[in-house]
PDB file of N, CA and C in Angstrom:
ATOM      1  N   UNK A   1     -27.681  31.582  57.402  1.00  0.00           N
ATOM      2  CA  UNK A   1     -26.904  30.706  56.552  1.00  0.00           C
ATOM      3  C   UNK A   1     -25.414  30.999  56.690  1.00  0.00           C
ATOM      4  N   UNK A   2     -25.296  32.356  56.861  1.00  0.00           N
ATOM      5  CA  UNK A   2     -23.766  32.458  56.741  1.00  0.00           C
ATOM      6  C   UNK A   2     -22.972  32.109  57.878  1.00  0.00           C
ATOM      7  N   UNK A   3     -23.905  32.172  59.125  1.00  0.00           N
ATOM      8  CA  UNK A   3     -23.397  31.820  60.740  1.00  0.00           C
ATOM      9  C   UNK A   3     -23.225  30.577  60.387  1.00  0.00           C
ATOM     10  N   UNK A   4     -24.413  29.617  60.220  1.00  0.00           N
ATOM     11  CA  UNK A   4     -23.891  28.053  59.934  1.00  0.00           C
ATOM     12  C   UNK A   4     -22.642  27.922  58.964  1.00  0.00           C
ATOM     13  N   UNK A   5     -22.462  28.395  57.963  1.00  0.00           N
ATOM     14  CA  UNK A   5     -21.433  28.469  57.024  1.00  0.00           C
ATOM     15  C   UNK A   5     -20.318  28.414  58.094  1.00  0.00           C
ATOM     16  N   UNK A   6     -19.911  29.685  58.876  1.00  0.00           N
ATOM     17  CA  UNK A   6     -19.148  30.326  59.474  1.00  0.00           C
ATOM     18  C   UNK A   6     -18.315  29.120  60.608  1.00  0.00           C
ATOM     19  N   UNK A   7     -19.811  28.386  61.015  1.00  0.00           N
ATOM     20  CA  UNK A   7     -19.400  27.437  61.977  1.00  0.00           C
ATOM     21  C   UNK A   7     -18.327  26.131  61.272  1.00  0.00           C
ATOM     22  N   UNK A   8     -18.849  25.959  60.376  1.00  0.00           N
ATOM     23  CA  UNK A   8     -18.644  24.514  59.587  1.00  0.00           C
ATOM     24  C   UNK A   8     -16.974  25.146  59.045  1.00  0.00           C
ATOM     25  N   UNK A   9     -16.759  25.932  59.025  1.00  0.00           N
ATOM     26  CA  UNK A   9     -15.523  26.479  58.245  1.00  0.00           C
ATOM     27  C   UNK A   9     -14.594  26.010  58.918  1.00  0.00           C
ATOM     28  N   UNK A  10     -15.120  26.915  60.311  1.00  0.00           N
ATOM     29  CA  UNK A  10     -13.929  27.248  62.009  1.00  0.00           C
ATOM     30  C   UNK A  10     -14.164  25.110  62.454  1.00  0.00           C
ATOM     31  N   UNK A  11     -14.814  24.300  62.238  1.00  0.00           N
ATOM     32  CA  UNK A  11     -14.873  23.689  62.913  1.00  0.00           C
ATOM     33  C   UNK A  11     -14.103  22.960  61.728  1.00  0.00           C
ATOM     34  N   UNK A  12     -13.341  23.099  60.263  1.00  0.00           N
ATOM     35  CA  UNK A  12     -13.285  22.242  59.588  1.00  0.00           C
ATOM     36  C   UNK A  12     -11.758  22.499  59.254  1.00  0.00           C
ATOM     37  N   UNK A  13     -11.638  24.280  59.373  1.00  0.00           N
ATOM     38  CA  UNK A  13     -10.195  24.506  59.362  1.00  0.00           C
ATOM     39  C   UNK A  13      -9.511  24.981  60.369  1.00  0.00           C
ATOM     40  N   UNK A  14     -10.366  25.374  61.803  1.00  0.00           N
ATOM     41  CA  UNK A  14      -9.261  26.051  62.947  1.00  0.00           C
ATOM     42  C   UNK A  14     -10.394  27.238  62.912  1.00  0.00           C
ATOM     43  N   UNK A  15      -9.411  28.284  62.293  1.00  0.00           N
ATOM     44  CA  UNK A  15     -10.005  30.098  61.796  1.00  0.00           C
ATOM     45  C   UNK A  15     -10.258  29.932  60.382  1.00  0.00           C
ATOM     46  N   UNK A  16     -10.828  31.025  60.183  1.00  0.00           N
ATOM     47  CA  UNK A  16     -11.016  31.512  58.954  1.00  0.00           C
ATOM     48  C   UNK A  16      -9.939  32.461  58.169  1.00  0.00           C
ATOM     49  N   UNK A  17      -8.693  32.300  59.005  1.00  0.00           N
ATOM     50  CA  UNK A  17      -7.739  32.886  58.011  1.00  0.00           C
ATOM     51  C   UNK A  17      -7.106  31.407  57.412  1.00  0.00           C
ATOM     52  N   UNK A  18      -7.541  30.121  58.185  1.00  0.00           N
ATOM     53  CA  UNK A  18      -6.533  28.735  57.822  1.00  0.00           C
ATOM     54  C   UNK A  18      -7.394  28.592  56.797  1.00  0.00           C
ATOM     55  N   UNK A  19      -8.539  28.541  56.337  1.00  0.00           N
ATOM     56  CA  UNK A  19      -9.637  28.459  55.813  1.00  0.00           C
ATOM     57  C   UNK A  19      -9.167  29.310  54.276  1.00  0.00           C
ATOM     58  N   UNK A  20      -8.946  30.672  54.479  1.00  0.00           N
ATOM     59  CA  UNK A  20      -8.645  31.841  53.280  1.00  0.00           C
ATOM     60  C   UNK A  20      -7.089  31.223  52.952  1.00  0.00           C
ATOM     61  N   UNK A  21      -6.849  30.568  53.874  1.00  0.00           N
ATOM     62  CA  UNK A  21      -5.127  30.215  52.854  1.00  0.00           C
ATOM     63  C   UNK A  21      -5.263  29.088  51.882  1.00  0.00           C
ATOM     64  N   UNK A  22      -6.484  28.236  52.414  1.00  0.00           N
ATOM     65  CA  UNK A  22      -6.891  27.100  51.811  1.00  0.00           C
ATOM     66  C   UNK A  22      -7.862  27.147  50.410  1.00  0.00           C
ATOM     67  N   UNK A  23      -8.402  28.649  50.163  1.00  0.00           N
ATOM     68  CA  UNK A  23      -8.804  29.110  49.395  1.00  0.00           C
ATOM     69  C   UNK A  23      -8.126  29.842  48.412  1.00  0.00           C
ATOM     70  N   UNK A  24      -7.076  29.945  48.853  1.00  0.00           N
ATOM     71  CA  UNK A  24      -6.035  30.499  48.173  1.00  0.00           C
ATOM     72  C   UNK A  24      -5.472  29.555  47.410  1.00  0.00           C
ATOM     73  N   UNK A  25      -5.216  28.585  48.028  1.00  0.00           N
ATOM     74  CA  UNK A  25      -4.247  27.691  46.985  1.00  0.00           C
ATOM     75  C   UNK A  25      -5.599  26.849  46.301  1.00  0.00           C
ATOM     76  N   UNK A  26      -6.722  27.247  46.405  1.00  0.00           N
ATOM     77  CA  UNK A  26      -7.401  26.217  45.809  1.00  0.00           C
ATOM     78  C   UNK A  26      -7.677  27.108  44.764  1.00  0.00           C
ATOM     79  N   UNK A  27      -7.907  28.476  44.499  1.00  0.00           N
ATOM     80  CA  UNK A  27      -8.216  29.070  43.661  1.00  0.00           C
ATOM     81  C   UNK A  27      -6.805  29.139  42.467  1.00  0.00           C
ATOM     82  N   UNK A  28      -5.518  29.238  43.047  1.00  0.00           N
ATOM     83  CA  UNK A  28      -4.507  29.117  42.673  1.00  0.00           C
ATOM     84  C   UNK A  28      -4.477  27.846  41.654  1.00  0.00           C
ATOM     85  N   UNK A  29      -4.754  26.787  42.460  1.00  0.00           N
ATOM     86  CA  UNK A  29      -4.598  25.719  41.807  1.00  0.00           C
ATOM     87  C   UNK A  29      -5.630  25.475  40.495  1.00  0.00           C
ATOM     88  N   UNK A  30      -6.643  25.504  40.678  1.00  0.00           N
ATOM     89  CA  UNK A  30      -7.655  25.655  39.257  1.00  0.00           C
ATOM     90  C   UNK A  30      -7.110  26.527  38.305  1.00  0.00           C
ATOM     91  N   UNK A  31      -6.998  27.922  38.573  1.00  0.00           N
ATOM     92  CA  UNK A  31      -6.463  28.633  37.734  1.00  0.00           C
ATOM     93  C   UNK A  31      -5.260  28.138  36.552  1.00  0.00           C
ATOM     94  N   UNK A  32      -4.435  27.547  37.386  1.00  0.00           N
ATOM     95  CA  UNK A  32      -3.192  27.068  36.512  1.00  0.00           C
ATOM     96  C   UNK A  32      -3.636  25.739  35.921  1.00  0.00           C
ATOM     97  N   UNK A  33      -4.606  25.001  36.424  1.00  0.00           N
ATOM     98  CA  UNK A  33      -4.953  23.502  35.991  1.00  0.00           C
ATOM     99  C   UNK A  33      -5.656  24.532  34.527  1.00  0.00           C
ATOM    100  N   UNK A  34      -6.845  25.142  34.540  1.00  0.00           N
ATOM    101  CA  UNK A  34      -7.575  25.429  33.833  1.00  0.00           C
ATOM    102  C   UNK A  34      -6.585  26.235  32.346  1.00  0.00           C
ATOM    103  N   UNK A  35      -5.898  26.428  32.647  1.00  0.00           N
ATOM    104  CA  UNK A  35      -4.489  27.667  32.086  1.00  0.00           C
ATOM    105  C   UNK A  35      -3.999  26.538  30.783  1.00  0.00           C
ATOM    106  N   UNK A  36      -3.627  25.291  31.580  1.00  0.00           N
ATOM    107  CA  UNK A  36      -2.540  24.115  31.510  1.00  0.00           C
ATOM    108  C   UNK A  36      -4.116  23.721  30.219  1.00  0.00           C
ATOM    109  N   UNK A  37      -4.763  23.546  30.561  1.00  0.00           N
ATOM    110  CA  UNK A  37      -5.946  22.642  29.892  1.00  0.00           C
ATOM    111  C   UNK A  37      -6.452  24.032  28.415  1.00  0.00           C
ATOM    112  N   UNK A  38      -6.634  24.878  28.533  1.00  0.00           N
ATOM    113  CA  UNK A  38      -6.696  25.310  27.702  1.00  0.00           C
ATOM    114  C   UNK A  38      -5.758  25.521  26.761  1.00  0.00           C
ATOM    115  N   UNK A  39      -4.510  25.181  26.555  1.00  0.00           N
ATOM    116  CA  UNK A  39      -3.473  25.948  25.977  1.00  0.00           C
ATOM    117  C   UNK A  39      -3.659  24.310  24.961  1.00  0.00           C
ATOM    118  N   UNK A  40      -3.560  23.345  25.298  1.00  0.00           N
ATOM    119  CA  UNK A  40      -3.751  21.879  24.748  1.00  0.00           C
ATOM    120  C   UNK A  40      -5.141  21.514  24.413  1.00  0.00           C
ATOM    121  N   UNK A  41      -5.987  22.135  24.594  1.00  0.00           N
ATOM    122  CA  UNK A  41      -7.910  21.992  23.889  1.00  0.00           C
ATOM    123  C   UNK A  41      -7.820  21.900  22.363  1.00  0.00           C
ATOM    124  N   UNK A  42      -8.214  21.047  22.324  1.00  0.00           N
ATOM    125  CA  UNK A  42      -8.651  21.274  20.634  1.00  0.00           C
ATOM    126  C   UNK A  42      -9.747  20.517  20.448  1.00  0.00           C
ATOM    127  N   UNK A  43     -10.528  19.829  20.945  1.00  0.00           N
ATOM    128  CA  UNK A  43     -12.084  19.092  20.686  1.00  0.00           C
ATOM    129  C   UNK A  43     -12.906  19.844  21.479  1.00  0.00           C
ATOM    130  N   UNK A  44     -14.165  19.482  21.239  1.00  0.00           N
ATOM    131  CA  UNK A  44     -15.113  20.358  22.222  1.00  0.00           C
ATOM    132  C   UNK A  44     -14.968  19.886  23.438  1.00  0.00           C
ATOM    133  N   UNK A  45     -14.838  18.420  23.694  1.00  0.00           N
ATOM    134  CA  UNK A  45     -15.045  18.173  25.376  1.00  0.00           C
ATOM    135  C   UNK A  45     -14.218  18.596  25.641  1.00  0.00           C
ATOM    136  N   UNK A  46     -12.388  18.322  25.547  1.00  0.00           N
ATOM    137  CA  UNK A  46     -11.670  19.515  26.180  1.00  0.00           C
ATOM    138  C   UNK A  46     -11.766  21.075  26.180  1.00  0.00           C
ATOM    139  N   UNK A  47     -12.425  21.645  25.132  1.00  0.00           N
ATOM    140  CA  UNK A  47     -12.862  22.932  25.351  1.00  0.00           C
ATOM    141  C   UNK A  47     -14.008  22.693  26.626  1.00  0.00           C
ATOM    142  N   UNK A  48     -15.167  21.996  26.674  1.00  0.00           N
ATOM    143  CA  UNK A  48     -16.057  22.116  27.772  1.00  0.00           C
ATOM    144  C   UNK A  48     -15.683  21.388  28.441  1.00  0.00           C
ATOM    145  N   UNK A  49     -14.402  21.127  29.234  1.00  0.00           N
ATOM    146  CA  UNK A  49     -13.793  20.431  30.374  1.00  0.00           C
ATOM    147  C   UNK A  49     -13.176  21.795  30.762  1.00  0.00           C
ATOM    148  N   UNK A  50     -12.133  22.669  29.538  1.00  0.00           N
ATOM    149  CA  UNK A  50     -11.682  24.227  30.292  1.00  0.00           C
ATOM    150  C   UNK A  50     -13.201  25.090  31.007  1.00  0.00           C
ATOM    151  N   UNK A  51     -13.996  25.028  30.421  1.00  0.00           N
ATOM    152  CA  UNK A  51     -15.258  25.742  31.069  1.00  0.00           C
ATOM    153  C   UNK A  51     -15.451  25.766  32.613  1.00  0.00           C
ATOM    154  N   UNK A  52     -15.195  23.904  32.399  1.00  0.00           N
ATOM    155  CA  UNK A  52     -15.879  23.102  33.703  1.00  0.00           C
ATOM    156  C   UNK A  52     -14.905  23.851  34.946  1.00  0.00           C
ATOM    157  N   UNK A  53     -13.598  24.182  34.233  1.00  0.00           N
ATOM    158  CA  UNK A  53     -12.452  24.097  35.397  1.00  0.00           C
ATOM    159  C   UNK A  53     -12.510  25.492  35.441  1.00  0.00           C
ATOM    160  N   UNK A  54     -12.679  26.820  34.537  1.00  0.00           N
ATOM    161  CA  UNK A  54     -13.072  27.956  34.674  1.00  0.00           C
ATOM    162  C   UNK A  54     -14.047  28.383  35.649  1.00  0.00           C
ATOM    163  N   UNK A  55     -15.220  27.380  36.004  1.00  0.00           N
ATOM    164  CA  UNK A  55     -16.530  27.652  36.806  1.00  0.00           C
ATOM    165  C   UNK A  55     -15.365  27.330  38.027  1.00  0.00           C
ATOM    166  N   UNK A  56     -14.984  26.022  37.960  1.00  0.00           N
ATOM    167  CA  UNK A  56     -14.541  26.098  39.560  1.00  0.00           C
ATOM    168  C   UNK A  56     -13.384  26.987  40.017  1.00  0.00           C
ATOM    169  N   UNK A  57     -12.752  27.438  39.100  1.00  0.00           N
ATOM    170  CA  UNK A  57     -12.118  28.930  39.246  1.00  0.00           C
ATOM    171  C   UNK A  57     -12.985  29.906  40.032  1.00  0.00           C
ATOM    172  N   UNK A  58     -14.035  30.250  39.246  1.00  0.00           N
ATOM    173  CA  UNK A  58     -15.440  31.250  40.193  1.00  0.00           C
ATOM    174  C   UNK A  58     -15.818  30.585  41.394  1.00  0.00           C
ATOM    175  N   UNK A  59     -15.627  29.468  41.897  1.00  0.00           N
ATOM    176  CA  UNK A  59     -16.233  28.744  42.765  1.00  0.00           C
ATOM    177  C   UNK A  59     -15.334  28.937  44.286  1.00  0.00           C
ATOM    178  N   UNK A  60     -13.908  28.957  43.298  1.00  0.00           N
ATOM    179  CA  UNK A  60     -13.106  29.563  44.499  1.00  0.00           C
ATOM    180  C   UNK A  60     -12.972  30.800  45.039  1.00  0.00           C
ATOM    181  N   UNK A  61     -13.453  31.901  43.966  1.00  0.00           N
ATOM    182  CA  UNK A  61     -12.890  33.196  43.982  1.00  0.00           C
ATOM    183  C   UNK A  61     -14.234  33.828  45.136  1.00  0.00           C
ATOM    184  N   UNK A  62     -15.920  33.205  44.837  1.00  0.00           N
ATOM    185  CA  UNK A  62     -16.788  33.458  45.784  1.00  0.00           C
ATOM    186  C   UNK A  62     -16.262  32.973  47.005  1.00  0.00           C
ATOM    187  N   UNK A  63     -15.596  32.064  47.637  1.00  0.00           N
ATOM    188  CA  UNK A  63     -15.228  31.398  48.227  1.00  0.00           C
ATOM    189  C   UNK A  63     -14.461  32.537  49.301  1.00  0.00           C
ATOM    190  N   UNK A  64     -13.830  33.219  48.406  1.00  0.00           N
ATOM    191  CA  UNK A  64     -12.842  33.808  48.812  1.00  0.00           C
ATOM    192  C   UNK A  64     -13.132  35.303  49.168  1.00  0.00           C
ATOM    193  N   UNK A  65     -14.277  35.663  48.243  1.00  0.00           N
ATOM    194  CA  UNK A  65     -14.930  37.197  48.856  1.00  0.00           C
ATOM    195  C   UNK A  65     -15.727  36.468  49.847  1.00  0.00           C
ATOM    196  N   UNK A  66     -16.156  35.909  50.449  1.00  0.00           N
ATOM    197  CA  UNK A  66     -17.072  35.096  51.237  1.00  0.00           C
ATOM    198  C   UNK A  66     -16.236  35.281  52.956  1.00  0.00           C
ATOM    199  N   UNK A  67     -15.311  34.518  52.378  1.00  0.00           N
ATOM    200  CA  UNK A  67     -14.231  34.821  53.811  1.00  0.00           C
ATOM    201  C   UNK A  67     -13.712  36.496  54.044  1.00  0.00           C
ATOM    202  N   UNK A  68     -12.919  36.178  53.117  1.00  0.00           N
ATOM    203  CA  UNK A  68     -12.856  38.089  53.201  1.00  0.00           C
ATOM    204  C   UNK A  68     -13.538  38.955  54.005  1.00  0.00           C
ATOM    205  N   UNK A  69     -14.704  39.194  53.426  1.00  0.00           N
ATOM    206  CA  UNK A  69     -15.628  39.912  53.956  1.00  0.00           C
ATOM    207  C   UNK A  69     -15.934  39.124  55.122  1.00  0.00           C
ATOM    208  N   UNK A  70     -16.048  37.952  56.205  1.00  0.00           N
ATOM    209  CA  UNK A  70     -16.211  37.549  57.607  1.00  0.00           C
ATOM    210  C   UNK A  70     -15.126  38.179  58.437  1.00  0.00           C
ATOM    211  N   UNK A  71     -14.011  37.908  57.396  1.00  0.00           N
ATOM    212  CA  UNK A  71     -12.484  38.283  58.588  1.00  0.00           C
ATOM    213  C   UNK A  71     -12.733  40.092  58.707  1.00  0.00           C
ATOM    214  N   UNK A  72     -12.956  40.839  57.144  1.00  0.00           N
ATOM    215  CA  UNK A  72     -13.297  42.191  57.632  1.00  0.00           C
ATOM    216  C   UNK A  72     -14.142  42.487  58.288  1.00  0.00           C
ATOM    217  N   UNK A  73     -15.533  41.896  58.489  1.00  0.00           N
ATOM    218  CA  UNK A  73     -16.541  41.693  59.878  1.00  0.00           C
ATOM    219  C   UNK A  73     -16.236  41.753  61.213  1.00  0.00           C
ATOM    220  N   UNK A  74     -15.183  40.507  61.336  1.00  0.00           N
ATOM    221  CA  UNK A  74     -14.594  40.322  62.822  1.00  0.00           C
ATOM    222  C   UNK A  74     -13.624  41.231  62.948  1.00  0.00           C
ATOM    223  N   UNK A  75     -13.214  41.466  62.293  1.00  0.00           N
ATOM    224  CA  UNK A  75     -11.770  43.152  62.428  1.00  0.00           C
ATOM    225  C   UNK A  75     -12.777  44.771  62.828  1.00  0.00           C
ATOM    226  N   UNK A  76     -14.135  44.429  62.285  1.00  0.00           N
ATOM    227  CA  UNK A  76     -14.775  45.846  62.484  1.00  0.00           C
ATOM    228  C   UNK A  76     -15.039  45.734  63.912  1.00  0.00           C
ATOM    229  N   UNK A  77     -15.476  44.406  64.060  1.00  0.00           N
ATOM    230  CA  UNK A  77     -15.922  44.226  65.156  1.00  0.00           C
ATOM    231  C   UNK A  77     -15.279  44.461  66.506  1.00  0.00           C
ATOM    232  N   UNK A  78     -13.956  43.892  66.184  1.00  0.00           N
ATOM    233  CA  UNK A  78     -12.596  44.309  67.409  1.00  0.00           C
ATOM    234  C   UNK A  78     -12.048  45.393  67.105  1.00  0.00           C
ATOM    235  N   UNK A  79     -12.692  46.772  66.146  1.00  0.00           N
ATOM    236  CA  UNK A  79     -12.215  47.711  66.406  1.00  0.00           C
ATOM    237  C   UNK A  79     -12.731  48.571  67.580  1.00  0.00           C
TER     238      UNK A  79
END
């Protein structure tokens, strides 16, 4: 699974470091959306809309140990 993963990444961003920058600002970006949305919540659906945007916070951050750990793979590997 993770080779197919691996493929679909490199074939979607270049490398997997264009890939981890793209994870970067995506995790970046939720974070502050989710930040922005909680500070203005006061009903439940905007409270369970911050949730919604909190999960995809986690969604990026796996995202991001995911790559991580491939690029430290391929670095062990070319040591």
């Amino acid at each position: 699974m993770s080779y197919i993963r691996r493929l679909g990444v490199i074939a979607e961003h270049g490398t997997l470091e264009a890939y981890r920058n793209f994870v970067l600002m995506g995790r970046d970006a939720a974070a502050r959306k989710a930040t922005r949305h909680w500070l203005s919540a006061s009903t439940d659906a905007e409270h369970a809309r911050v949730e919604e945007l909190r999960m995809a916070e986690i969604d990026w951050r796996v995202d991001l140990a995911w790559v991580d750990q491939e690029i430290a793979r391929d670095a062990a590997v070319a040591a």
